[in-house]
C-alpha atoms as a PDB file:
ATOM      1  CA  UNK A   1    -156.438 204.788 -21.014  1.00  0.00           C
ATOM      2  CA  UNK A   2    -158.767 204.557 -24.022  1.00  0.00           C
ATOM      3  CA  UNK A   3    -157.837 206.529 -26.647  1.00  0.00           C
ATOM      4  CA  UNK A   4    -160.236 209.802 -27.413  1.00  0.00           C
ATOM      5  CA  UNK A   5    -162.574 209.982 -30.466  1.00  0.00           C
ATOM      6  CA  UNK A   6    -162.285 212.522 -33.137  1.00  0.00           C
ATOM      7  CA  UNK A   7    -165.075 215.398 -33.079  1.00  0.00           C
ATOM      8  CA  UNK A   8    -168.062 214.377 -32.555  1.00  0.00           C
ATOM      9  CA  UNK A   9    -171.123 214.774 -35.216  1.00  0.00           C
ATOM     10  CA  UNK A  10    -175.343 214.704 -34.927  1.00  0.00           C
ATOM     11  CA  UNK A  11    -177.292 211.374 -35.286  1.00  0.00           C
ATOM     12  CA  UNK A  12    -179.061 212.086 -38.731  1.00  0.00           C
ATOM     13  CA  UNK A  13    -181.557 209.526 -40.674  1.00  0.00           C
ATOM     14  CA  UNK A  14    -179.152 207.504 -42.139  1.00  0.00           C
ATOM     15  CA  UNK A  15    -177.522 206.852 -38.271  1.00  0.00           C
ATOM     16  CA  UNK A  16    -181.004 206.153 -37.304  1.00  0.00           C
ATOM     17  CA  UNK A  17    -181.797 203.426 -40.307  1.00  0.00           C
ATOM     18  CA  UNK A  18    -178.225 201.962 -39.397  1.00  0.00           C
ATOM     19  CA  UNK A  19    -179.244 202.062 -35.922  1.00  0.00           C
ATOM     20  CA  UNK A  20    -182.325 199.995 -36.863  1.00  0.00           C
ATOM     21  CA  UNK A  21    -179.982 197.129 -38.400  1.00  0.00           C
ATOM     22  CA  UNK A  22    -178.686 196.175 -34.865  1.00  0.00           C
ATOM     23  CA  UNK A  23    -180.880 192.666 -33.509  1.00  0.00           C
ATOM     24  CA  UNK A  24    -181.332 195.100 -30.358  1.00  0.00           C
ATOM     25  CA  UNK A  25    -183.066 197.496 -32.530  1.00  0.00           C
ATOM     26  CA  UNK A  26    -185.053 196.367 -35.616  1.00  0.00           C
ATOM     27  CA  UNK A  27    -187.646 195.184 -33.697  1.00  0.00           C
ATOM     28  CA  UNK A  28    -188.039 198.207 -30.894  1.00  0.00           C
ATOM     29  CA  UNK A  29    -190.834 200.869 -31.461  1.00  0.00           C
ATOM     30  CA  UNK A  30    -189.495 204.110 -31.658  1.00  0.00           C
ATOM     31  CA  UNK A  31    -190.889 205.439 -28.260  1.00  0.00           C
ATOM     32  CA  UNK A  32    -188.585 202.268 -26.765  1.00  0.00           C
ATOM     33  CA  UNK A  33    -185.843 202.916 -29.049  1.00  0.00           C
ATOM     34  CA  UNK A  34    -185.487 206.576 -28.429  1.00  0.00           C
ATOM     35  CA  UNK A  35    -185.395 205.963 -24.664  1.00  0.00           C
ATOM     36  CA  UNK A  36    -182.554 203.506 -24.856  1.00  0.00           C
ATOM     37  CA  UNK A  37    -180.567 206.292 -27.337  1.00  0.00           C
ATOM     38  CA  UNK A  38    -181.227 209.409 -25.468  1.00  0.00           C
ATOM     39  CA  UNK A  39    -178.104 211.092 -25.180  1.00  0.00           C
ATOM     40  CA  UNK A  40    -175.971 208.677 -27.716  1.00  0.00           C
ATOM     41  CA  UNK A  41    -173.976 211.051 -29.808  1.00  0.00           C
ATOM     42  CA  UNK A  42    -172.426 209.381 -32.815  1.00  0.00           C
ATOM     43  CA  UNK A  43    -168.469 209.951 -32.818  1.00  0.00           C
ATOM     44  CA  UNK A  44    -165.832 209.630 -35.739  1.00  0.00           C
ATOM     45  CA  UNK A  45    -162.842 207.248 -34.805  1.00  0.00           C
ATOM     46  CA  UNK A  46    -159.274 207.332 -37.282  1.00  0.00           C
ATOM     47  CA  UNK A  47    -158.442 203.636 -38.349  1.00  0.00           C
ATOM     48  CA  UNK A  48    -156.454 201.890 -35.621  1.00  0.00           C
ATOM     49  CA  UNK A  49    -157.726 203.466 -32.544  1.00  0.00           C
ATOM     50  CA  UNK A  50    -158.667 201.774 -29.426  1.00  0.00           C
ATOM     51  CA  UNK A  51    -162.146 202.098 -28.536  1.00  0.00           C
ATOM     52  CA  UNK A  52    -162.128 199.675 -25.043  1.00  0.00           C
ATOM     53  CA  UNK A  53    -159.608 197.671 -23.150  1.00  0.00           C
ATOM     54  CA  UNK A  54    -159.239 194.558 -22.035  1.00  0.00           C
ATOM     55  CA  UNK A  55    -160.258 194.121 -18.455  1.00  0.00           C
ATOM     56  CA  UNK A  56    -161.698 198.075 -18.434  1.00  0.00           C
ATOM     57  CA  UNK A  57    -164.961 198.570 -16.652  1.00  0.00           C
ATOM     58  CA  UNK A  58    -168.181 198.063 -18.732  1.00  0.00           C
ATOM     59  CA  UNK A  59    -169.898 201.050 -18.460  1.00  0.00           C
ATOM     60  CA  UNK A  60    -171.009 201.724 -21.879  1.00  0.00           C
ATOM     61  CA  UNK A  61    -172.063 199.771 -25.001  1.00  0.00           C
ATOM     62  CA  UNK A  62    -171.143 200.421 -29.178  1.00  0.00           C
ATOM     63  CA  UNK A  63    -172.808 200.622 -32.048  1.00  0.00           C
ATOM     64  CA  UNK A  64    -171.431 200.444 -35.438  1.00  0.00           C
ATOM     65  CA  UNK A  65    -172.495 203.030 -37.969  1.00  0.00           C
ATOM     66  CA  UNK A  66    -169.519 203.228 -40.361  1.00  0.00           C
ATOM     67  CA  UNK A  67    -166.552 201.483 -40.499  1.00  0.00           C
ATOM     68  CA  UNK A  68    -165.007 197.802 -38.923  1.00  0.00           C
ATOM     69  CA  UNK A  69    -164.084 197.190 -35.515  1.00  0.00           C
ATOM     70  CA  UNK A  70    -162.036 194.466 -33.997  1.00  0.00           C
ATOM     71  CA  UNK A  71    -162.789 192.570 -30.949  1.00  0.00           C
ATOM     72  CA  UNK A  72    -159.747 190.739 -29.560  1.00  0.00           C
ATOM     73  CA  UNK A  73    -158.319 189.374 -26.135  1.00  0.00           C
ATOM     74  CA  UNK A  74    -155.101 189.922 -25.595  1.00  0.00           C
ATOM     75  CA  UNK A  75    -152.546 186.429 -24.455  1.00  0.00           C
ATOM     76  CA  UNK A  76    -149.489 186.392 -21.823  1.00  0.00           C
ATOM     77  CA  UNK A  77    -147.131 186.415 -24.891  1.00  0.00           C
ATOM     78  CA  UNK A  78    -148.316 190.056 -25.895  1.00  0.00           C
ATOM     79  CA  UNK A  79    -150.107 188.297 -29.212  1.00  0.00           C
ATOM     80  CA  UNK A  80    -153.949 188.668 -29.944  1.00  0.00           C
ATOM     81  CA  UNK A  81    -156.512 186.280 -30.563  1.00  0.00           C
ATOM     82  CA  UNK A  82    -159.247 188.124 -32.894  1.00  0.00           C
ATOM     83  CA  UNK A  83    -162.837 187.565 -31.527  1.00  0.00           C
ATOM     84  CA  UNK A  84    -164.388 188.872 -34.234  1.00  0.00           C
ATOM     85  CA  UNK A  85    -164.480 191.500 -36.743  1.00  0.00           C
ATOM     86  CA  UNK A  86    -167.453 193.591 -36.871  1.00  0.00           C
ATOM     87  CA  UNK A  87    -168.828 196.124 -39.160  1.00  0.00           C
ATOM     88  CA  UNK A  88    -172.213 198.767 -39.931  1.00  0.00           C
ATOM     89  CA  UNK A  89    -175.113 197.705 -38.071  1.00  0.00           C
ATOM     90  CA  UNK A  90    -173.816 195.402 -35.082  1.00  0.00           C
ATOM     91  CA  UNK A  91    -173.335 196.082 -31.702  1.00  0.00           C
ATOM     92  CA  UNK A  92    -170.687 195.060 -28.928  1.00  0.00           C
ATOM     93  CA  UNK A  93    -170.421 194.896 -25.185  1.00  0.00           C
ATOM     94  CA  UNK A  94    -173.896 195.183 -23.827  1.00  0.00           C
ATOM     95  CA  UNK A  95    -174.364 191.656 -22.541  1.00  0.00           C
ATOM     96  CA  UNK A  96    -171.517 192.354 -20.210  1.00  0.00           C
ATOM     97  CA  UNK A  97    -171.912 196.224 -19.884  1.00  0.00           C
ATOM     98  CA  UNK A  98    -175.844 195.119 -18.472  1.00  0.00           C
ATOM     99  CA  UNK A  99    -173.951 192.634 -16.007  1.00  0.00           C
ATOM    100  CA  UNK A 100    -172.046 194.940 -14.235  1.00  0.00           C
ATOM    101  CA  UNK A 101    -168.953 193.370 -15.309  1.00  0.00           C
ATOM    102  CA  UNK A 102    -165.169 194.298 -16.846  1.00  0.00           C
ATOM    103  CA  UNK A 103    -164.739 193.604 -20.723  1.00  0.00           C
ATOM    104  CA  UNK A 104    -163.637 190.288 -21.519  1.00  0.00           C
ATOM    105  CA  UNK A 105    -161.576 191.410 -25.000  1.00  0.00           C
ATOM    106  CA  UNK A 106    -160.140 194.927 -26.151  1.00  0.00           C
ATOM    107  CA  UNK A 107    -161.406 196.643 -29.476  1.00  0.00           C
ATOM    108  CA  UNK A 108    -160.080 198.414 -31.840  1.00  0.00           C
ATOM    109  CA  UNK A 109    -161.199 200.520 -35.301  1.00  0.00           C
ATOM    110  CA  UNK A 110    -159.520 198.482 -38.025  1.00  0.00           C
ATOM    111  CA  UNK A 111    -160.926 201.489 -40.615  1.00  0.00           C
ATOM    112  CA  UNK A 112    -161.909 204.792 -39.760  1.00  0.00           C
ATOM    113  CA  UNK A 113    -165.179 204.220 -38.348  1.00  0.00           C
ATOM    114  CA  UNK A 114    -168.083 206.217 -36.558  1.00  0.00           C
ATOM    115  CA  UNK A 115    -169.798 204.509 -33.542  1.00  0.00           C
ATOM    116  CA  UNK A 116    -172.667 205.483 -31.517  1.00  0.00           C
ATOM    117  CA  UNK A 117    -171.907 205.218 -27.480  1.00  0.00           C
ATOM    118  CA  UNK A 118    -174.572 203.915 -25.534  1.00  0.00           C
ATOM    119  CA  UNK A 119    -174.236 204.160 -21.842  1.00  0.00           C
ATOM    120  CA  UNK A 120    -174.998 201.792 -19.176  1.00  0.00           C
ATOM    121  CA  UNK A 121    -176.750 204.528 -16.916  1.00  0.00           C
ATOM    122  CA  UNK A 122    -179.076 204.950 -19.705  1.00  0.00           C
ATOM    123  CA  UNK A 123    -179.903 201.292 -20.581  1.00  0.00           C
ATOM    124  CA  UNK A 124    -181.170 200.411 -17.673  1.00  0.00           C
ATOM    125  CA  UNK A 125    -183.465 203.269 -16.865  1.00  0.00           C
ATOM    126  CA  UNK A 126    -185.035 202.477 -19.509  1.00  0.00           C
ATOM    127  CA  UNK A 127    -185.012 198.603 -18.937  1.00  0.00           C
ATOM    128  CA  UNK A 128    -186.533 200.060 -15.115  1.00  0.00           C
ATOM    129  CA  UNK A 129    -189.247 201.686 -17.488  1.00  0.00           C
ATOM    130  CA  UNK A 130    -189.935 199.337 -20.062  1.00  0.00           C
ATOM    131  CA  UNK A 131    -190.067 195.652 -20.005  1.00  0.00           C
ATOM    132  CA  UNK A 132    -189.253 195.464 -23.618  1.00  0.00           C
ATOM    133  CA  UNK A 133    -185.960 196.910 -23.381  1.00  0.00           C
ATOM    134  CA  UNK A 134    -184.967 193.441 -21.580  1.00  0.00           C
ATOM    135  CA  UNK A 135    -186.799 191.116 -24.585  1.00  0.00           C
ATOM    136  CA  UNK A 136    -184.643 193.692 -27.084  1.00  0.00           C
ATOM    137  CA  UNK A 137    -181.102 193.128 -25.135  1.00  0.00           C
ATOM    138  CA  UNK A 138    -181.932 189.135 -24.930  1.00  0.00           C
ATOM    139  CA  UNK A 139    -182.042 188.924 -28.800  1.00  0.00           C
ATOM    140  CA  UNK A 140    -179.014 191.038 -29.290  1.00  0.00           C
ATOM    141  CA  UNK A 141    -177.128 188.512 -27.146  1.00  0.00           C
ATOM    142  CA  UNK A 142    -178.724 185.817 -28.924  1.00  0.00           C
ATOM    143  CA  UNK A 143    -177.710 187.050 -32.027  1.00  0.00           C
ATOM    144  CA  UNK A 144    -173.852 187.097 -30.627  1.00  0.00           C
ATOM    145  CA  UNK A 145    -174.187 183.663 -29.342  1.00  0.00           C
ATOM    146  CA  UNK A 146    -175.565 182.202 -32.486  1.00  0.00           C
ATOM    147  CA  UNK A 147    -173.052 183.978 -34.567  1.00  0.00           C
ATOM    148  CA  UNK A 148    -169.906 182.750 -32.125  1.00  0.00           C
ATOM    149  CA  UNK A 149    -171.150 179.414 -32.794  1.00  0.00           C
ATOM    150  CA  UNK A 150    -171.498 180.006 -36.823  1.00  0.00           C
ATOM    151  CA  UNK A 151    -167.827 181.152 -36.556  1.00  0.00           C
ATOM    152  CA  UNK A 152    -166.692 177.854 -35.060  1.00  0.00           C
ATOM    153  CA  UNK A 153    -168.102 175.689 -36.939  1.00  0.00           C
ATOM    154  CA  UNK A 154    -166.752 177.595 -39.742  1.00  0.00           C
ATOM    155  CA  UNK A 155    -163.479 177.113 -38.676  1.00  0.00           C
ATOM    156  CA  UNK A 156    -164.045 173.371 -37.473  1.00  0.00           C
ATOM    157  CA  UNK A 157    -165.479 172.392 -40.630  1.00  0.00           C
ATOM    158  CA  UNK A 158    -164.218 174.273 -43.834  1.00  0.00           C
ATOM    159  CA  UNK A 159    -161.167 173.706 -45.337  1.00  0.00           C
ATOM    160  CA  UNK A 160    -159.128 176.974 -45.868  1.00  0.00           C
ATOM    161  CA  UNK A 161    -160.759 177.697 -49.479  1.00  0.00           C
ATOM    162  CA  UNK A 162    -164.172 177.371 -48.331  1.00  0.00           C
ATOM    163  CA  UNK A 163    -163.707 179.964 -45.791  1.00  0.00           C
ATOM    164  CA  UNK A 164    -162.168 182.155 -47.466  1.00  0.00           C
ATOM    165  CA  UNK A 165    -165.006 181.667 -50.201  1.00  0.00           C
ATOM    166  CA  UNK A 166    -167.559 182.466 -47.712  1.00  0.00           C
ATOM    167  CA  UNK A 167    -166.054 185.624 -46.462  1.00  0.00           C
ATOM    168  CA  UNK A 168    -165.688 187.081 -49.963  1.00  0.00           C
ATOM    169  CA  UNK A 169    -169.658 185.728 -50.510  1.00  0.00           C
ATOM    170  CA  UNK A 170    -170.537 187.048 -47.126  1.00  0.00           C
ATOM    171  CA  UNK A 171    -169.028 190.479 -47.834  1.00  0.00           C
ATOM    172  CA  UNK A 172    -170.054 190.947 -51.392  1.00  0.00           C
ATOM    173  CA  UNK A 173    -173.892 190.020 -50.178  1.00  0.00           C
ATOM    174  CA  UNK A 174    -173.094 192.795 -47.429  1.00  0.00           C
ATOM    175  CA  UNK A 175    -171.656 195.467 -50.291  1.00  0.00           C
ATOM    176  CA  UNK A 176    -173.884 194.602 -53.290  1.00  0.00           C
ATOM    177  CA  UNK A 177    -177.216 193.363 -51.641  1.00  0.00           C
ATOM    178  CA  UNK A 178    -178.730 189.440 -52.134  1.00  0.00           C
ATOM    179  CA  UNK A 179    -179.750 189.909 -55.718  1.00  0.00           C
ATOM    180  CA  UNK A 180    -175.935 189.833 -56.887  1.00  0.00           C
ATOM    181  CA  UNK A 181    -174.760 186.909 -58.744  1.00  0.00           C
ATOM    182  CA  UNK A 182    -172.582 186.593 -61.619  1.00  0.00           C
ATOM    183  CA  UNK A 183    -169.415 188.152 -62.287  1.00  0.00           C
ATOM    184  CA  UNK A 184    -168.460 191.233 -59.577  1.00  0.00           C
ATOM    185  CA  UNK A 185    -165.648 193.195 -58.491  1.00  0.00           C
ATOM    186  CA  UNK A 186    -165.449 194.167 -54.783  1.00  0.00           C
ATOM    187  CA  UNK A 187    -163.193 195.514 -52.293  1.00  0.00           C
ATOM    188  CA  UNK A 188    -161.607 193.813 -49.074  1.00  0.00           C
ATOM    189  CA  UNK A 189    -162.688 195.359 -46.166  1.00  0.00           C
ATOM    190  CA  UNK A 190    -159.449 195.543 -44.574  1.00  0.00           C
ATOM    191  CA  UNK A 191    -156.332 194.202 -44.898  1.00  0.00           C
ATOM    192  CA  UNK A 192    -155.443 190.367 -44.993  1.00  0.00           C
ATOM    193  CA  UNK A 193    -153.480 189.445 -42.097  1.00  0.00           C
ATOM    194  CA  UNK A 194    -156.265 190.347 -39.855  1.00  0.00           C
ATOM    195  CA  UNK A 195    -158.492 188.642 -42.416  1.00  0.00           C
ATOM    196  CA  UNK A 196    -156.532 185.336 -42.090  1.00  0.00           C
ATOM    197  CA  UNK A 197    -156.972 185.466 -38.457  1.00  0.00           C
ATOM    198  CA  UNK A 198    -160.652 186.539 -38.065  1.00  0.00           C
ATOM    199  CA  UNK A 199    -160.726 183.011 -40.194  1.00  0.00           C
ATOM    200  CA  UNK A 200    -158.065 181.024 -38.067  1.00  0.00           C
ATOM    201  CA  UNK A 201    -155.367 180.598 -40.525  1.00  0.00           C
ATOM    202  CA  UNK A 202    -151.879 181.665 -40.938  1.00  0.00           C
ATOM    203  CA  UNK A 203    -151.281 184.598 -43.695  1.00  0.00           C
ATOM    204  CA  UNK A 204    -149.548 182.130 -45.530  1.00  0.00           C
ATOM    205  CA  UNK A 205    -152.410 179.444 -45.524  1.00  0.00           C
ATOM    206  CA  UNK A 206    -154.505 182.378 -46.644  1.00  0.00           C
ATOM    207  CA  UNK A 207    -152.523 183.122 -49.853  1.00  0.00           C
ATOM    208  CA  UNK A 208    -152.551 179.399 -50.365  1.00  0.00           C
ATOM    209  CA  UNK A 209    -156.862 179.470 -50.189  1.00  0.00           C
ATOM    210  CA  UNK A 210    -156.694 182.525 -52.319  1.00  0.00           C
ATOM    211  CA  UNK A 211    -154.488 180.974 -54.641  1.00  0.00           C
ATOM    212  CA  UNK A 212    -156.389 177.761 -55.145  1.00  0.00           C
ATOM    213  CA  UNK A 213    -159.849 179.736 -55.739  1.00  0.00           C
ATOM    214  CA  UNK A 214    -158.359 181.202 -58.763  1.00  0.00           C
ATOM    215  CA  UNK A 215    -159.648 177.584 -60.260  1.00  0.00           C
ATOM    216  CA  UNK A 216    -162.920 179.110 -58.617  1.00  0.00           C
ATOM    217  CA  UNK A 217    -162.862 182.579 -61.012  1.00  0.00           C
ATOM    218  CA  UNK A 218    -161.636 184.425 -57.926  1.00  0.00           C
ATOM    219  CA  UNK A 219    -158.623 186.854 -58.677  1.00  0.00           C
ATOM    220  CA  UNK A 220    -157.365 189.590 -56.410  1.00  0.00           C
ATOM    221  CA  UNK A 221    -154.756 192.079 -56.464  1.00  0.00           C
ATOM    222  CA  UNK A 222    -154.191 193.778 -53.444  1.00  0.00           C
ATOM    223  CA  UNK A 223    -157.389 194.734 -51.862  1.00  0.00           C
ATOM    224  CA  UNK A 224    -159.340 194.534 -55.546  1.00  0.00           C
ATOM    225  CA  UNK A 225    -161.946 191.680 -55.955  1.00  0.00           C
ATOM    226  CA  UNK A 226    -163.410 189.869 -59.104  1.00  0.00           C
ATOM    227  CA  UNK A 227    -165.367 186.912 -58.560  1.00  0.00           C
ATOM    228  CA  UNK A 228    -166.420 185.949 -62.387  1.00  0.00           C
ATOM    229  CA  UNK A 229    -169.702 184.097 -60.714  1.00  0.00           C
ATOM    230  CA  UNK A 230    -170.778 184.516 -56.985  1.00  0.00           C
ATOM    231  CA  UNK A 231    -173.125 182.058 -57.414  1.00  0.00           C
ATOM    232  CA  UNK A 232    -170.756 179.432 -58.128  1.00  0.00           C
ATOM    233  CA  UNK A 233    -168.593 180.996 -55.276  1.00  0.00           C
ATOM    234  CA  UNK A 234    -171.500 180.632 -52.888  1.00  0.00           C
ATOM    235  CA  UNK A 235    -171.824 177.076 -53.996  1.00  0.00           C
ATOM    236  CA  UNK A 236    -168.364 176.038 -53.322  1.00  0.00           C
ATOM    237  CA  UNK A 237    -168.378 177.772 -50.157  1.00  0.00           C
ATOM    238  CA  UNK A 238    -171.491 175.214 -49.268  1.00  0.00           C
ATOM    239  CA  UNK A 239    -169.617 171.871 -50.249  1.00  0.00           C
ATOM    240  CA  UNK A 240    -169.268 169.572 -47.247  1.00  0.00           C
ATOM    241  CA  UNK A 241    -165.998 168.331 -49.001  1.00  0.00           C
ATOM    242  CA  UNK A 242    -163.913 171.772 -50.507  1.00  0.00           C
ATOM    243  CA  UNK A 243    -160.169 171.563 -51.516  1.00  0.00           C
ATOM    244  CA  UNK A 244    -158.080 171.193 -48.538  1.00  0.00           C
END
C-alpha cells in the first residue's frame, strides 16, 4: 500500500502563490481555481516516502509545494528507470488520473516534501461545471509533453558536461531567480546518483562531467556549488559541440 503522510497542515498564501506556479493554475481565475482545490489539504511527506505506485488506481492528482519528488517505472529486474524529477510548483498524474486509468510509474519524495492532493471526484465536477477546467488540464499536459520531449533531446544531444551544465544553470535560475550571473554558490537538490540518472548517465560518467567542468569554474564538494560565472556556464551548456 502507499505509504501514509505525516500530519497534515492548512493551505496558507504562500501554498496558494505556489499553487499558482503549476501550468494548470497560473492562468485559472480564482472562482475556477478554488473549485478544482476544494477540499485539497496540503500534507508533509519525510524524504524517501512513497507517494503512488506503479500500476495503483488513479484516483487522485499531486501538487508540489515544497520539496522534490521522483517519478519512476519500475523494470522486471527490480531496477528503476527515473521519469523525471520534479520539484515546487509542478504537478503529476492528472492526465491519467482524468482518464480513468492506473499510474504508469511509481513516485517517491526524494526530500522531505509537502504536496497538495487533488482528487479525481473533485476535478471533474468541476470540469462538469466549468468548461475552463478542461482548457486548464490540456495545458498542464502540454506542459508535460513538451518538457518529456526537452528531456530527450537533452539526453540525445548533449554530451555528459553539457548536461550536467544545464542542470546546475537550470537549478541555480530556479534557487536564485533569472537576474543571477556571475560567480554563485548553490546547493544540489538531492543527491547525485539520482542526479546522474534523471540525466541518463552512469554515476561514474557523472563525476567524469563534473570533473571536466572544473575547466568551466565549476567546483563542488559534496552537495556545495560554486559556479565562478553562470553566464559562461549557461553558454557552454548552449554549445552544439561541448566536451564529450
Amino acid at each position: 500500500m502507499t505509504s501514509h503522510p505525516l500530519h497534515p497542515v492548512l493551505l496558507d498564501a504562500a501554498d496558494l502563490a505556489r499553487v499558482r506556479e503549476a501550468p494548470m493554475f497560473e492562468r485559472m481565475s480564482e472562482d475556477v481555481a478554488a473549485a478544482v482545490l476544494a477540499g485539497a489539504v496540503p500534507k508533509r511527506w519525510d524524504r524517501g516516502a512513497n507517494v503512488m505506485l506503479q500500476g495503483e488506481k488513479a484516483e487522485a492528482f499531486y501538487l508540489i509545494l515544497e520539496g522534490w519528488v521522483k517519478l519512476y517505472r519500475l523494470l522486471p529486474d527490480g531496477s528503476e528507470a527515473v521519469v523525471s524529477v520534479m520539484t515546487a510548483g509542478e504537478s503529476f498524474a492528472e492526465a491519467v488520473m482524468f482518464m480513468g486509468g492506473r499510474f504508469p510509474v511509481a513516485a517517491d519524495t526524494v526530500t522531505e516534501a509537502r504536496l497538495l492532493r487533488i482528487e479525481a471526484t473533485t476535478l471533474r465536477a468541476a470540469m462538469k461545471a466549468d468548461g475552463r477546467v478542461a482548457s486548464a488540464l490540456l495545458a498542464s499536459i502540454a506542459h508535460h509533453t513538451a518538457t518529456l520531449s526537452e528531456q530527450v533531446h537533452l539526453i540525445k544531444a548533449l554530451a555528459a558536461p553539457q548536461r550536467v551544465a544545464d542542470f546546475l544553470v537550470v537549478n541555480a535560475r530556479r534557487t536564485l531567480g533569472s537576474g543571477a550571473h556571475g560567480r554563485i554558490q548553490l546547493k544540489l537538490p538531492y543527491d547525485k546518483a539520482l542526479i546522474a540518472r534523471r540525466l541518463g548517465m552512469t554515476p561514474e560518467s557523472f563525476s567524469r562531467a563534473l570533473a571536466t567542468l572544473r575547466d568551466r569554474g565549476v567546483s563542488v564538494s559534496r552537495d556545495a556549488v560554486e559556479i565562478a560565472s553562470l553566464a559562461r556556464l549557461e553558454h557552454f551548456a548552449r554549445e552544439t559541440g561541448g566536451d564529450r
